[in-house]
Protein backbone atom coordinates (compact mmCIF):
# COMPACT_ATOMS: atom_id res chain seq x y z
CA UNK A 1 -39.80 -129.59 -30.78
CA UNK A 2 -43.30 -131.02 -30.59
CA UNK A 3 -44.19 -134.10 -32.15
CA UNK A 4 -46.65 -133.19 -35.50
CA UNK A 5 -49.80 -133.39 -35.79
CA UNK A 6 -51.77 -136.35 -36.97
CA UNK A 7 -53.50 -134.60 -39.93
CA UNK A 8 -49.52 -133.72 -40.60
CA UNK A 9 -49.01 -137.09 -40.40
CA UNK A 10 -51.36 -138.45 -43.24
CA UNK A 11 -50.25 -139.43 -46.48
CA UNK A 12 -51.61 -137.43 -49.93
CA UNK A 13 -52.87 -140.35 -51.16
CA UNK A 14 -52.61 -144.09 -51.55
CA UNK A 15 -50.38 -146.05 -54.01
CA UNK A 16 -53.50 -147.86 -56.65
CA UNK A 17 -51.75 -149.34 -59.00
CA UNK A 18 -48.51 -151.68 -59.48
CA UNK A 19 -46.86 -149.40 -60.91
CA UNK A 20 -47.04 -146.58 -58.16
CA UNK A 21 -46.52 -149.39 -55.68
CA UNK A 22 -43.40 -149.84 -56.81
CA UNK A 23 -42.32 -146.37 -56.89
CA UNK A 24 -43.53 -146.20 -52.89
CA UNK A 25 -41.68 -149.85 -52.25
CA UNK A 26 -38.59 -148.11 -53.41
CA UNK A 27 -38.86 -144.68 -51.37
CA UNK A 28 -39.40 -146.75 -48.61
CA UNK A 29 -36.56 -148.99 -48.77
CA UNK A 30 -34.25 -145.51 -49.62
CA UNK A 31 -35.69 -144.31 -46.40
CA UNK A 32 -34.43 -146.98 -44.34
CA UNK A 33 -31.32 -146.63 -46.30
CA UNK A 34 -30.99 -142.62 -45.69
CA UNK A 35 -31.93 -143.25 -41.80
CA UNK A 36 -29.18 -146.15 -41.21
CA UNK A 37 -26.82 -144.21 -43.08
CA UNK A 38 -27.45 -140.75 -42.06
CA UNK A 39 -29.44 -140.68 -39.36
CA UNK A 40 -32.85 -139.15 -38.50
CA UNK A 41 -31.62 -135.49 -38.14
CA UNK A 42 -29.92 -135.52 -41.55
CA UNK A 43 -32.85 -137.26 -43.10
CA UNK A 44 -34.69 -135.22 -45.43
CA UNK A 45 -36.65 -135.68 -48.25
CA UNK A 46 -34.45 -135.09 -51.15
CA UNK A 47 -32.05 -137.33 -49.97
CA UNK A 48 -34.56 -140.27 -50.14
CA UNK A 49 -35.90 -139.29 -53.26
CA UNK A 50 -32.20 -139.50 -54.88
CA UNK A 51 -31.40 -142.83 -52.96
CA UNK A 52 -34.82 -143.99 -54.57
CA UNK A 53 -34.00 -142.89 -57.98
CA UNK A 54 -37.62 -140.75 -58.53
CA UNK A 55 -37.81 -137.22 -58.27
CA UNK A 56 -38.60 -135.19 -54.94
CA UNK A 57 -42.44 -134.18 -56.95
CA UNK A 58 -43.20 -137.58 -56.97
CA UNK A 59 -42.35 -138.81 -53.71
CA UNK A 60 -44.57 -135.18 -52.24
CA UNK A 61 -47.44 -136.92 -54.42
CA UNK A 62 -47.98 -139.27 -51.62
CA UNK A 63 -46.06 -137.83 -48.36
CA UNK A 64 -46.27 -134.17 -47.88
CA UNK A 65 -43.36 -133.97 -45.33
CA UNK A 66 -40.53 -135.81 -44.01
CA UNK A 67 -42.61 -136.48 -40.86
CA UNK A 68 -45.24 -138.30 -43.05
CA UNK A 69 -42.60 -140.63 -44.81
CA UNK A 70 -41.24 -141.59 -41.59
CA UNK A 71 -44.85 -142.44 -40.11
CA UNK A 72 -45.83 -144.48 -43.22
CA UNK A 73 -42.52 -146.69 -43.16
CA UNK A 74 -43.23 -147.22 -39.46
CA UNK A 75 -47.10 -147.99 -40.28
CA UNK A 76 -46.03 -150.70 -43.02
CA UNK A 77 -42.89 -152.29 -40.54
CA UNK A 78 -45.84 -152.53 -37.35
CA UNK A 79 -48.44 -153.77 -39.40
CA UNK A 80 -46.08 -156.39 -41.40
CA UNK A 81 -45.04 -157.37 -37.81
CA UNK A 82 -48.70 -157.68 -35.97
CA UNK A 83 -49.92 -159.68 -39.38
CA UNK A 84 -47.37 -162.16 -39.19
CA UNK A 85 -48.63 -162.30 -35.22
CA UNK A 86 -52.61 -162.96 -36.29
CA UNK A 87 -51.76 -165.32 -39.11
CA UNK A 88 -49.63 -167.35 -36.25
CA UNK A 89 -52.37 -167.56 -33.59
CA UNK A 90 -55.32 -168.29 -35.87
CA UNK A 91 -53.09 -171.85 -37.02
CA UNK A 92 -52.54 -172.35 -33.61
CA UNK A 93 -56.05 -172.96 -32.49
CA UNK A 94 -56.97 -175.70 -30.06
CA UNK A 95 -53.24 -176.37 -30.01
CA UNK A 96 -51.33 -177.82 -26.67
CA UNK A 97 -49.69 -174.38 -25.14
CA UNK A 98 -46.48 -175.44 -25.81
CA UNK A 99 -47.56 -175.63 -30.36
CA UNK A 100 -49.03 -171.73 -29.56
CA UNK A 101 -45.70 -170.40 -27.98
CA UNK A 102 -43.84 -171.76 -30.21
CA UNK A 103 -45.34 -170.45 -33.26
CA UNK A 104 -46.59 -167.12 -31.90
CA UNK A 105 -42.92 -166.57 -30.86
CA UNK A 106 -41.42 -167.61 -34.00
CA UNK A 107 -43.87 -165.66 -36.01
CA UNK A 108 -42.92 -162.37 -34.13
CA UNK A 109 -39.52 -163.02 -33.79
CA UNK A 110 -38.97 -163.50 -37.74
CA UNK A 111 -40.77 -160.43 -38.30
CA UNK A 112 -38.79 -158.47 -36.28
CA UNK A 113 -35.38 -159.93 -36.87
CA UNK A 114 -35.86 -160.41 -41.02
CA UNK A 115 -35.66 -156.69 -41.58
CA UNK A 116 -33.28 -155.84 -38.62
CA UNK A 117 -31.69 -152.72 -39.52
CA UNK A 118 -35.40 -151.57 -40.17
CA UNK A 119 -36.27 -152.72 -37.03
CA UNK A 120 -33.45 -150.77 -35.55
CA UNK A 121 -33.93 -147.50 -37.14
CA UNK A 122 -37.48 -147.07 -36.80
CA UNK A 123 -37.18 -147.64 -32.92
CA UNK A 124 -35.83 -144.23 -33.05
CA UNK A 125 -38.35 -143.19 -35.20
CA UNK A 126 -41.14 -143.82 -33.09
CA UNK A 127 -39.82 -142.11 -30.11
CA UNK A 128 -40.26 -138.92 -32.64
CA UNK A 129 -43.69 -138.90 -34.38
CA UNK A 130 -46.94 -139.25 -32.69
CA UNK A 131 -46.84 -142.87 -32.92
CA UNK A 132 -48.68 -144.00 -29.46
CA UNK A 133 -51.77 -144.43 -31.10
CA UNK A 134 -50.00 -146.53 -33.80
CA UNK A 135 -48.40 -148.92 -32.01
CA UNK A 136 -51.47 -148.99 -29.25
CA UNK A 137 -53.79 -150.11 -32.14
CA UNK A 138 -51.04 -153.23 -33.46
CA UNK A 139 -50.62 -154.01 -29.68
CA UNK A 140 -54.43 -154.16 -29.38
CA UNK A 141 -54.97 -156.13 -32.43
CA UNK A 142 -52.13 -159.00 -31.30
CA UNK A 143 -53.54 -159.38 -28.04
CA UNK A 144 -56.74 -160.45 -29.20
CA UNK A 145 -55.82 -162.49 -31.36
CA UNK A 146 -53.17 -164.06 -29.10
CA UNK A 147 -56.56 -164.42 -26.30
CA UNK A 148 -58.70 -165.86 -28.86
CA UNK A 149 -55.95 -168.77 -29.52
CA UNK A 150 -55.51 -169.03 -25.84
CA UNK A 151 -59.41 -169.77 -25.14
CA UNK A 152 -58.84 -172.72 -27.92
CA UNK A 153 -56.31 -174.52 -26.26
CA UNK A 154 -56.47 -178.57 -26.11
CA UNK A 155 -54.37 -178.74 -22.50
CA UNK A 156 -54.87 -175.68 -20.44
CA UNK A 157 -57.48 -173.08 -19.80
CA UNK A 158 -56.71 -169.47 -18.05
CA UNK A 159 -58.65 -167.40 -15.87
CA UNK A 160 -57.90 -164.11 -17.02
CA UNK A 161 -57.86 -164.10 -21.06
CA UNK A 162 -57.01 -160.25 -21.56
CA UNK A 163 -54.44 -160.08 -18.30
CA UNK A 164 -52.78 -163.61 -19.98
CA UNK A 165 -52.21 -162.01 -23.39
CA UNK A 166 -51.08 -158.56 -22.42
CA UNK A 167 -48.43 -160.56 -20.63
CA UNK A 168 -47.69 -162.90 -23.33
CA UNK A 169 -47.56 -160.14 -25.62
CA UNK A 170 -45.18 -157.81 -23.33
CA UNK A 171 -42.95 -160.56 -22.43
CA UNK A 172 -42.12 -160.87 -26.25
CA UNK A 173 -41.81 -156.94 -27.21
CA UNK A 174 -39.80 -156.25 -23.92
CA UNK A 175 -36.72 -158.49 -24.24
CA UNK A 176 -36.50 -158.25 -28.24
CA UNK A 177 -37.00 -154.18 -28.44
CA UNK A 178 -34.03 -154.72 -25.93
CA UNK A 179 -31.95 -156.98 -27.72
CA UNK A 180 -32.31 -155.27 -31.52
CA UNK A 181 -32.46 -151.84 -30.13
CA UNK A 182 -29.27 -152.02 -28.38
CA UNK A 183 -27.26 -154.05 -31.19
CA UNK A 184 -27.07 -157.35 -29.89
CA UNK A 185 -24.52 -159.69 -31.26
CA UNK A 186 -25.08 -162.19 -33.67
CA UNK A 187 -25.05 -164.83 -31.34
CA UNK A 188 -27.83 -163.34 -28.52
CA UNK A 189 -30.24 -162.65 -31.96
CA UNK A 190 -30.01 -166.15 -33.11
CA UNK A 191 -30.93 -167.33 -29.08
CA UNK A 192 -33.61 -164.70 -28.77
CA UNK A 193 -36.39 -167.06 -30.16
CA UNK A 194 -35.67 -170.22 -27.93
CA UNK A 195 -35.29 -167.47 -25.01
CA UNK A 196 -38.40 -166.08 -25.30
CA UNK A 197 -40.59 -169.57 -25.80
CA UNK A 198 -38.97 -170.93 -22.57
CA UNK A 199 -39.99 -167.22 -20.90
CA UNK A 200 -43.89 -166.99 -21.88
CA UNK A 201 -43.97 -171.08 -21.78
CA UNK A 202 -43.26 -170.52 -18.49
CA UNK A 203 -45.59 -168.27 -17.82
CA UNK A 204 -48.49 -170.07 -19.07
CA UNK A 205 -47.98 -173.07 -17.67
CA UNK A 206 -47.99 -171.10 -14.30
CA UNK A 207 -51.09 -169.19 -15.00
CA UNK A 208 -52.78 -172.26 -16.70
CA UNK A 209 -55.74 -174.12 -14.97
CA UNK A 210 -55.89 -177.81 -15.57
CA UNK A 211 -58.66 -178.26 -18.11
């Protein structure tokens, strides 16, 4: 089946108020519920407008399909995960290399490992909808700000700022799409954050021309 359309894709409109963001928080959450309980096939939208407790109407006020649920939960876990990556870098400026790995990795690593089983499901997901220009444009946006920190540091400076941070950036979604994709153990989550510092520290310090 082909993937749908990105006008299919769009959502009826936006939630204003506190009141309708509440009612969207909770179809949300019933959708990650329906998906880690049912599956993607047997997903549909009455079922997550019964696990949300609101009626199928208003849940088609803002999604008109199934397809445009799915893409908005994956929107909202994406962008959740490349603001927590921005907010990191911009406190890490003019930083030793070592302060910026640390808290870039930490950053990303909390935001992908807080929510797990959302994490988990919507991996799935993605392989489904027409998400490459989604995750493209949260790639994009972490990678510049990860190069902006870069150019600030106090101990190192690197030759290729946009090469450096694609890198940086890679060797963090690789091993932890890896690791909470294919339902790591307790024990390999809770090492995946010192893992991946000592991997892109690495890097850097290779790549790194003395100031």
């Amino acid at each position: 089946m082909p993937p749908p359309s990105s006008a299919a894709l769009k959502p009826r409109k936006q939630p204003r108020q506190a009141r309708s963001q509440v009612t969207v928080d909770a179809v949300f959450e019933a959708t990650i519920q329906v998906l880690l309980s049912d599956g993607p096939q047997r997903l549909t939208t009455t079922r997550v407008a019964d696990r949300a407790g609101v009626s199928v109407g208003t849940l088609y006020q803002y999604y008109p399909n199934k397809q445009a649920l799915l893409y908005a939960v994956l929107q909202r876990h994406l962008v959740r995960v490349g603001d927590s990556v921005e907010v990191a870098a911009r406190g890490a400026h003019r930083a030793p290399v070592s302060a910026m790995v640390a808290a870039v990795v930490e950053a990303f690593v909390r935001a992908k490992t807080e929510h797990i089983d959302e994490a988990r499901a919507l991996y799935g997901v993605a392989a489904e909808l027409e998400s490459a220009e989604l995750v493209k444009s949260v790639g994009k946006r972490n990678r510049a700000a990860i190069s902006a920190m870069l150019a600030t540091a106090s101990d190192a400076r690197f030759d290729d700022l946009a090469l450096t941070s694609f890198m940086f950036s890679a060797a963090m979604v690789g091993p932890t799409r890896a690791m909470v994709e294919g339902g790591a153990p307790p024990r390999m989550l809770r090492a995946l954050r010192g893992q991946l510092e000592s991997l892109c520290l690495s890097y850097l310090q290779r790549e790194a021309l003395l100031p």
